[in-house]
Protein backbone atom coordinates (compact mmCIF):
# COMPACT_ATOMS: atom_id res chain seq x y z
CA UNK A 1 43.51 -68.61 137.12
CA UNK A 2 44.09 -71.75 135.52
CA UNK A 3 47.06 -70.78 133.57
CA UNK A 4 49.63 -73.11 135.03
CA UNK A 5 52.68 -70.59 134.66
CA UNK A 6 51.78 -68.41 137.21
CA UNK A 7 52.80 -68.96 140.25
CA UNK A 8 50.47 -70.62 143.20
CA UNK A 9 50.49 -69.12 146.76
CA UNK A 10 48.83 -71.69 148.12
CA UNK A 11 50.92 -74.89 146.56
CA UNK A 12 54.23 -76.33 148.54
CA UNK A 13 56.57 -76.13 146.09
CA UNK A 14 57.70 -79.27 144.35
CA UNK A 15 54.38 -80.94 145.64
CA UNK A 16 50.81 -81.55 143.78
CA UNK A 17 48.22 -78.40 144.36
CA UNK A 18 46.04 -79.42 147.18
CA UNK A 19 42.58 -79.69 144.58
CA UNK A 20 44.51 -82.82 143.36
CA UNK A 21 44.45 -85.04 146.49
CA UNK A 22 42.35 -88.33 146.15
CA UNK A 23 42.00 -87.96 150.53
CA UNK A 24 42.08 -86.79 153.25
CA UNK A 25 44.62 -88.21 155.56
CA UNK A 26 44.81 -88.00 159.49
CA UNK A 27 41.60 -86.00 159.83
CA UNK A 28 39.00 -88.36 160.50
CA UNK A 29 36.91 -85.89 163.31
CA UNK A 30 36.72 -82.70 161.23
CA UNK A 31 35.85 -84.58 158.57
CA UNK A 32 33.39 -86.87 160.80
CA UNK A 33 32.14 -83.00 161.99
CA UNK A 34 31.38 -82.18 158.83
CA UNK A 35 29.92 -84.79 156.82
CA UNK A 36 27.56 -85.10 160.47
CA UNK A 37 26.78 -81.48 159.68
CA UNK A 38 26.16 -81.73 156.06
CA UNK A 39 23.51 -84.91 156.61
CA UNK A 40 22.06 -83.68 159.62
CA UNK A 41 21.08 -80.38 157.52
CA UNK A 42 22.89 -77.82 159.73
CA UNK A 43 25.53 -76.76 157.18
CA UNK A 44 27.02 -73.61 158.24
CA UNK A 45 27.72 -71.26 155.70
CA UNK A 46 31.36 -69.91 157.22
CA UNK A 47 33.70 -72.56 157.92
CA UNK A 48 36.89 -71.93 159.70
CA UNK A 49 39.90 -74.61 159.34
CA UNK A 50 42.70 -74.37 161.31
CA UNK A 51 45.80 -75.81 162.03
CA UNK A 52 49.23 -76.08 161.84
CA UNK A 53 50.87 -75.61 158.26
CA UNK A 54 51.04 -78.67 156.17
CA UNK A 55 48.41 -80.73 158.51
CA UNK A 56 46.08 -80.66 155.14
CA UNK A 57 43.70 -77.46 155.75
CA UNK A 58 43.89 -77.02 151.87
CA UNK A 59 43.34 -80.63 151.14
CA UNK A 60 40.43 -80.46 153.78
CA UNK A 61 38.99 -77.85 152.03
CA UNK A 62 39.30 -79.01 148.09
CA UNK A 63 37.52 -81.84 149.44
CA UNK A 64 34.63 -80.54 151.03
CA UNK A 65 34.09 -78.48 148.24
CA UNK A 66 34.51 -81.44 145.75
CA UNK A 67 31.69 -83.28 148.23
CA UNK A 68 29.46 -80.74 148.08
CA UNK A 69 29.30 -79.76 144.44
CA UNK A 70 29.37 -83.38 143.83
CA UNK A 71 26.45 -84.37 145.60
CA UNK A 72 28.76 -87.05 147.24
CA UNK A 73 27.69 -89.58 149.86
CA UNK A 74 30.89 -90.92 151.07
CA UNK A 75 31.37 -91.10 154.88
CA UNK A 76 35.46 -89.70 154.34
CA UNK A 77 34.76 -87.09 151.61
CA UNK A 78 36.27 -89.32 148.84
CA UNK A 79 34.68 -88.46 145.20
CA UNK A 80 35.05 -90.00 142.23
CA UNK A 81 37.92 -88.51 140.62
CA UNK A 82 36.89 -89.24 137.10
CA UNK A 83 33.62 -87.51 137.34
CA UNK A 84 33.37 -84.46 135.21
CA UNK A 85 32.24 -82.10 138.32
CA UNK A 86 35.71 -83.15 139.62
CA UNK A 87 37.92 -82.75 136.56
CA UNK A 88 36.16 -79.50 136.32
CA UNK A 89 37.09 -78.51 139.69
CA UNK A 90 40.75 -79.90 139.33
CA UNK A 91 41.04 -77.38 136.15
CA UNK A 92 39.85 -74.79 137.84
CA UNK A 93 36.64 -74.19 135.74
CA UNK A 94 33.70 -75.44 137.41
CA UNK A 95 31.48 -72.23 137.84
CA UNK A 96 30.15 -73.39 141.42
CA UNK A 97 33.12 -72.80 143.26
CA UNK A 98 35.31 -69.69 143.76
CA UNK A 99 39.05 -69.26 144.58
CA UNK A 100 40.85 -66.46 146.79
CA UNK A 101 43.84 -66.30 147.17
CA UNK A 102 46.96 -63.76 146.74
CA UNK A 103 46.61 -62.39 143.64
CA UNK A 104 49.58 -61.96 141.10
CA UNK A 105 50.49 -58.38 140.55
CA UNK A 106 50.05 -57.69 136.80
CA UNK A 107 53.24 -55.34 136.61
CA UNK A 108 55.82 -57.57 138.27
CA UNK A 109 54.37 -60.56 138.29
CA UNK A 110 54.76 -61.65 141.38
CA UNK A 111 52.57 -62.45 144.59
CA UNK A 112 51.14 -59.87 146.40
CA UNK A 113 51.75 -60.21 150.58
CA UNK A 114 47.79 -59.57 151.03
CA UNK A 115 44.30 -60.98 149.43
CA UNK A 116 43.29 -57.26 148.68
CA UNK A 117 40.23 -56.23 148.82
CA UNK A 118 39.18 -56.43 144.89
CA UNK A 119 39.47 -60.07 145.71
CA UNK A 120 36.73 -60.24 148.17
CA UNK A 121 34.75 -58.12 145.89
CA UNK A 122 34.84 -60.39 143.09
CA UNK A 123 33.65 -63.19 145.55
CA UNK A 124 30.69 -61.26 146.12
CA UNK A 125 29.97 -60.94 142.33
CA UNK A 126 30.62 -64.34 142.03
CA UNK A 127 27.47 -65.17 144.79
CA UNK A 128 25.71 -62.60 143.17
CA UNK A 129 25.99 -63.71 139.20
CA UNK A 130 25.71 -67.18 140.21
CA UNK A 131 22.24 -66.95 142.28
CA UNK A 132 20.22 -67.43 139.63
CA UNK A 133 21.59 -70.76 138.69
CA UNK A 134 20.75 -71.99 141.90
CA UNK A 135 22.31 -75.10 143.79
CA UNK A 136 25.05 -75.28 146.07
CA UNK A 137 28.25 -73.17 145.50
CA UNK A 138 31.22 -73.03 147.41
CA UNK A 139 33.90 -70.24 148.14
CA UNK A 140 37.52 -71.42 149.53
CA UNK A 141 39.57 -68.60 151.06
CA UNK A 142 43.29 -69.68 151.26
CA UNK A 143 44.71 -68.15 153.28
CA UNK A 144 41.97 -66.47 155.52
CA UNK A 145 44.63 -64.72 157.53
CA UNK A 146 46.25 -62.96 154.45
CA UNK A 147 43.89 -60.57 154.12
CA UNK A 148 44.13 -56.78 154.47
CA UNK A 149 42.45 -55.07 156.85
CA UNK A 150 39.88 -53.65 153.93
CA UNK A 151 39.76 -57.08 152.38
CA UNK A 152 38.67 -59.01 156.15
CA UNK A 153 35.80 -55.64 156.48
CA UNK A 154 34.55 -56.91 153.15
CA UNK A 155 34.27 -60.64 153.96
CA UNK A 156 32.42 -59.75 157.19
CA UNK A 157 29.90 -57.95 155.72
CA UNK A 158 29.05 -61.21 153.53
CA UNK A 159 29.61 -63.38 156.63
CA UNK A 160 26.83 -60.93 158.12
CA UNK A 161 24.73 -61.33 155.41
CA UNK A 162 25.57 -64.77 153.54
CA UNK A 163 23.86 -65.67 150.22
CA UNK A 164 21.64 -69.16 149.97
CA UNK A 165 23.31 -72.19 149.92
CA UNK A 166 26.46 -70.85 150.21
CA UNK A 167 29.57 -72.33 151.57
CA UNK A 168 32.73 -70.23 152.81
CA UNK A 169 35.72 -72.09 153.37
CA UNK A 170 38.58 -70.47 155.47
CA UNK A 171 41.98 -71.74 155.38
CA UNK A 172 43.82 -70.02 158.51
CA UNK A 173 47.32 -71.02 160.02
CA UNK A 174 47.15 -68.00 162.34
CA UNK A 175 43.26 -67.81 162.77
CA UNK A 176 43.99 -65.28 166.08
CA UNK A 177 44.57 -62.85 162.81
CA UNK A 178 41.34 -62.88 161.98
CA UNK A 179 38.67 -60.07 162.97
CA UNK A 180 37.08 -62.01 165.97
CA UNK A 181 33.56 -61.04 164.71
CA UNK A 182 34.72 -63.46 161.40
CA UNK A 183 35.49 -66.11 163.84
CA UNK A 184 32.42 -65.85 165.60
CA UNK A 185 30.34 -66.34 162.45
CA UNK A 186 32.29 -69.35 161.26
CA UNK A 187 32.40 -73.18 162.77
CA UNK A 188 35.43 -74.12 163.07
CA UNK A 189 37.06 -77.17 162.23
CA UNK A 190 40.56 -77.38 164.27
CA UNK A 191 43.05 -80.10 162.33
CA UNK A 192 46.14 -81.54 164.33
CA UNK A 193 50.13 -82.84 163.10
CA UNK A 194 49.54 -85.72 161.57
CA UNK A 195 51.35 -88.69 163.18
CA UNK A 196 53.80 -90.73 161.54
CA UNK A 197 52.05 -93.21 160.25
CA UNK A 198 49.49 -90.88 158.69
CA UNK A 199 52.56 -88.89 156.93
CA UNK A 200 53.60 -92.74 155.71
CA UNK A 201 50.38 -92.85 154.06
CA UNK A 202 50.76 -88.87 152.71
CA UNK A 203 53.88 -89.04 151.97
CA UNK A 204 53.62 -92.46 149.97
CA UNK A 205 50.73 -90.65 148.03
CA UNK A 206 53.01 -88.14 146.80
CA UNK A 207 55.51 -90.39 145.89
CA UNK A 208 58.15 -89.08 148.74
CA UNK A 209 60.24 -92.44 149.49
CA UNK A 210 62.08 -90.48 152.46
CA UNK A 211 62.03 -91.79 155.86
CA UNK A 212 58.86 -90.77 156.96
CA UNK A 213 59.29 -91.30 160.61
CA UNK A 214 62.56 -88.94 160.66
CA UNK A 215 60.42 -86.50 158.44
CA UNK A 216 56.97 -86.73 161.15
CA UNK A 217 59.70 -85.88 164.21
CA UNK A 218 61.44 -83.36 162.16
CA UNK A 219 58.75 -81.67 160.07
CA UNK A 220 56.21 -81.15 163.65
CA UNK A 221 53.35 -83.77 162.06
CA UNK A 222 53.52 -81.04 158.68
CA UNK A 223 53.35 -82.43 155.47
CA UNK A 224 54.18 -79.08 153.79
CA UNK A 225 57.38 -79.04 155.89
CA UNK A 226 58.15 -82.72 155.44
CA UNK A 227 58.12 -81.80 151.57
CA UNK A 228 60.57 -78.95 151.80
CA UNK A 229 62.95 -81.05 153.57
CA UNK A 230 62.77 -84.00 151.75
CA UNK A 231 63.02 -81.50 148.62
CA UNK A 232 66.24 -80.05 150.01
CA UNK A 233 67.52 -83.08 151.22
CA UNK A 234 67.04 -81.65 154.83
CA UNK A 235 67.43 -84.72 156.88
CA UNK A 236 71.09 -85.59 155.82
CA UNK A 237 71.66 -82.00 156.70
CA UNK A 238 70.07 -82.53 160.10
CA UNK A 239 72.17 -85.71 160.33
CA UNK A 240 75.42 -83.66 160.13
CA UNK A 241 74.39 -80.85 162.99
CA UNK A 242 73.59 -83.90 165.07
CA UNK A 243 77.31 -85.31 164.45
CA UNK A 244 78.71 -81.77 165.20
CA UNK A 245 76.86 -82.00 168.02
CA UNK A 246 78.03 -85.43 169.09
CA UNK A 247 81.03 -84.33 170.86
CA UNK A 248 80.13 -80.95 172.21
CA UNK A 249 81.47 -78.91 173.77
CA UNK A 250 84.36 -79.98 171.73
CA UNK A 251 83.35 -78.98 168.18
CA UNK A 252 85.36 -79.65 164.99
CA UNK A 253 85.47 -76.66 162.92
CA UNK A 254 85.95 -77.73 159.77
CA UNK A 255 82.71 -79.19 159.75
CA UNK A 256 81.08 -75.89 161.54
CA UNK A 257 83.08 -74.39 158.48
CA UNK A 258 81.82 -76.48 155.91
CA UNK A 259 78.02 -76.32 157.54
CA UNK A 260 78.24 -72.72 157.34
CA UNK A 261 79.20 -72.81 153.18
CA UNK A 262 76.72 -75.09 152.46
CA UNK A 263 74.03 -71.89 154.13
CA UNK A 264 75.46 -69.72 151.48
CA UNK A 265 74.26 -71.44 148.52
CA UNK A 266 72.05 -69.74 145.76
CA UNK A 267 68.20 -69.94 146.80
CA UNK A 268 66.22 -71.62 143.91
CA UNK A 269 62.90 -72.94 143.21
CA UNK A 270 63.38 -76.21 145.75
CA UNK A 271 64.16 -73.09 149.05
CA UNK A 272 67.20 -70.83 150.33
CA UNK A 273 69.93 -72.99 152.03
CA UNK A 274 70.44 -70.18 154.94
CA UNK A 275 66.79 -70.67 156.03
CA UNK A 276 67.11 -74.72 155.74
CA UNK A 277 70.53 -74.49 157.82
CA UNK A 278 68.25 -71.59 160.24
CA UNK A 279 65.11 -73.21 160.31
CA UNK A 280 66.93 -77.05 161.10
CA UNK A 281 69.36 -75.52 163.85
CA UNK A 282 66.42 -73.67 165.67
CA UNK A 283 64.68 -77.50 165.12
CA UNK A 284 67.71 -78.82 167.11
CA UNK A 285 67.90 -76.21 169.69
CA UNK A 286 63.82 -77.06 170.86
CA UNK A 287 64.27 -80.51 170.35
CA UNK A 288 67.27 -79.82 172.78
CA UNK A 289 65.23 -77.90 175.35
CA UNK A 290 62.13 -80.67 175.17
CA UNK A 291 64.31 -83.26 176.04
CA UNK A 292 65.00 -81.76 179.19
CA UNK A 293 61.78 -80.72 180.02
CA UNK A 294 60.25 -83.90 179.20
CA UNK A 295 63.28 -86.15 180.89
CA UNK A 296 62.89 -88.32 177.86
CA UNK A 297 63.92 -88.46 174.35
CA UNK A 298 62.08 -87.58 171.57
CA UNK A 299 61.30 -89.80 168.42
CA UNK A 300 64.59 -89.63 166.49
CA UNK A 301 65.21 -87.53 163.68
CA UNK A 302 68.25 -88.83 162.63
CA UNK A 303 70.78 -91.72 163.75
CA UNK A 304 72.17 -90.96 167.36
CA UNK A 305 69.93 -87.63 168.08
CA UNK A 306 68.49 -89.38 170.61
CA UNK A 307 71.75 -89.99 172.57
CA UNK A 308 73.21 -86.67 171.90
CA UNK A 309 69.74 -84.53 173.22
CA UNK A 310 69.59 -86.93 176.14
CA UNK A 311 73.18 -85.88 177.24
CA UNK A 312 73.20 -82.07 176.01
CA UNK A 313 70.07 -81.69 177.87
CA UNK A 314 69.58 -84.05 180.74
CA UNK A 315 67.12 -82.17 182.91
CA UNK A 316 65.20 -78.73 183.28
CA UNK A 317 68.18 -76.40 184.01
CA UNK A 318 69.80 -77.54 181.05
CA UNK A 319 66.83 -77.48 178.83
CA UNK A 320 66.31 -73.49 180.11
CA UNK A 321 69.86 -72.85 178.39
CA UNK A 322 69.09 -74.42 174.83
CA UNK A 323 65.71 -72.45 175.19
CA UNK A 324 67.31 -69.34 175.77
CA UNK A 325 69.84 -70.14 172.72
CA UNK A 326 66.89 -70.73 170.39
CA UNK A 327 65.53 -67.35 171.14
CA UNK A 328 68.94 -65.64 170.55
CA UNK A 329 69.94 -67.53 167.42
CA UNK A 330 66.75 -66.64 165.78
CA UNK A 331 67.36 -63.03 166.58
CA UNK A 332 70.72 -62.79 165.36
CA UNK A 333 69.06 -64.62 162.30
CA UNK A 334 66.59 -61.91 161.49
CA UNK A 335 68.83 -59.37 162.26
CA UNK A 336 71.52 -60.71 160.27
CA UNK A 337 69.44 -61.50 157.49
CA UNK A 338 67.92 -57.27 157.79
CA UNK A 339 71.52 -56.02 157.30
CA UNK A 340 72.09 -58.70 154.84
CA UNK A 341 74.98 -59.70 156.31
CA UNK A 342 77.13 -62.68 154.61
CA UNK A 343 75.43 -66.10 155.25
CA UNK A 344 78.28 -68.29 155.36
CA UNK A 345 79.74 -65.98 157.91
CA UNK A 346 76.48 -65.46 160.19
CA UNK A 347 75.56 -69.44 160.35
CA UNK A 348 79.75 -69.75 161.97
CA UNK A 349 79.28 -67.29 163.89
CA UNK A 350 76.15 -68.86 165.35
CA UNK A 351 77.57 -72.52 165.86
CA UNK A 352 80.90 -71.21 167.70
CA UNK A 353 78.35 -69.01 169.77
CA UNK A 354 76.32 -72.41 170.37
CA UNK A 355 79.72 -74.27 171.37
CA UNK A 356 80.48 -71.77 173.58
CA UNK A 357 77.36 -72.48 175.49
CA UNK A 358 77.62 -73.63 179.35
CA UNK A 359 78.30 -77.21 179.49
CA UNK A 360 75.39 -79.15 181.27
């Protein structure tokens, strides 16, 4: 587990693991919840945190169990990073806390989709070898709603049953994909999009010197996401569908043209281009139908997108037609992507079908 070649389900690429953060950021009521928990003596032993992705459930949980295991007394979870528990914990070799997570197929070496069940079995030797050390010791599930159907059964039964002065951490995105009887015996701690000065202050400790106001409106308040795009340079890209844009329905097609080459680039270790182009186009559709809904327009994400969403969708009726063209571009996106059709091909196809749209 600590051998820094394999590969890290629960890591944004091109970003620092979670267990490395120095804070929590943007959180201050579930941590408030659970430091008031902790000193109050009514520490739950299942914790559920939720959340969007990239609003810092992982960091959340690396710090709790950093706070625990550390006997800290900080008000806002912050240890002392040079402490040996810590370094211990960063390296992945403290034997008080346990890690699930996708496990790497031996044969292929790659990911598995699920936390299988052996995983959640070795959790429960891990409670049971380590009870007669005694102390605190802390299990962080990431993520909770990866799990098989055999592997959740398993993790239930401890729930049911949990050992002393344990602590189960659950990282969920989708927590509705959990058993409900795993929800029931968990507190949960519910984490929001961060706003954009809190991804300043993230984004600043990572060393991102993007925009981080473009990257809060464009990203949803998720610092995962605002790392992918500021890894693939996805707010210049956004910058150029809001120029095609500019003059719609007239729409120069050389640009579509050249849009639609730059989604058929080789996917490497920083994303794929066709689900940047995908993913940033269905961005521009919603942000399209809000701005109608809302009659107002929405924090910019690039120079101008203000103007252009404001006139593309000035009012309800209008914002109903870029909803429904959301929907049907990311059908013909899976679809396209099932018969593995070209890319370059399938994104111009999609922006002559999104020209072609009634005018409002």
């Amino acid at each position: 587990m600590s051998d820094e070649t394999l590969p890290e389900p629960d890591r944004v690429p091109g970003a620092p693991h979670p267990r490395e953060a120095l804070r929590v950021v943007g959180q201050d009521t579930a941590v408030a919840d659970f430091v008031s928990a902790a000193r109050a003596h009514r520490l739950h032993h299942g914790w559920l945190i939720s959340g969007p992705r990239g609003t810092g459930k992982a960091t959340l949980a690396w710090s709790i169990a950093k706070w625990l295991l550390s006997d800290g007394t900080s008000d806002d979870l912050r240890t002392d990073p040079d402490a040996p528990v810590i370094r211990r914990i960063r390296a992945l070799s403290e034997p008080r806390l346990h890690l699930v997570r996708r496990p790497v197929d031996e044969k292929t070496q790659r990911l598995r989709a699920e936390i299988t069940v052996d995983e959640i079995r070795r959790l429960q030797s891990f409670f049971h070898l380590s009870a007669a050390e005694g102390g605190r010791r802390v299990a962080i599930i990431d993520a909770a709603d990866e799990m098989n159907q055999a592997s959740a059964n398993a993790l239930l039964k401890l729930l049911e049953e949990p050992p002393h002065d344990a602590t189960i951490l659950l990282v969920a995105h989708q927590p509705a994909r959990l058993l409900p009887t795993i929800r029931s015996r968990c507190r949960e701690l519910r984490l929001h999009p961060l706003t954009p000065l809190d991804m300043g202050h993230v984004l600043a400790d990572l060393g991102v010197d993007h925009d981080a106001a473009q990257l809060a409106a464009l990203s949803g308040g998720s610092v995962g996401e605002a790392l992918r795009l500021a890894g693939q340079d996805g707010l210049a890209l956004y910058a150029r569908i809001i120029q095609l844009f500019a003059e719609y329905p007239r729409m120069d097609r050389r640009t579509a043209a050249t849009l639609a080459e730059m989604a058929a680039g080789r996917a490497g270790a920083d994303g794929d281009p066709f689900d940047l182009m995908i993913t940033l186009l269905d961005r521009f559709l919603t942000r399209a139908a809000r701005t109608g809904l809302m009659g107002a327009p929405l924090p910019e994400a690039a120079e101008g997108e203000a103007g252009v969403l404001t006139r593309l969708s000035p009012d309800p009726s209008a914002a109903r037609i870029w909803a429904n063209a959301q929907a049907e571009l990311s059908a013909r996106a899976r679809s396209g992507r099932a018969v593995n059709l070209d890319a370059s091909a399938l994104v111009l196809d999609m922006l002559i079908g999104l020209a072609n749209q009634p005018a409002t």
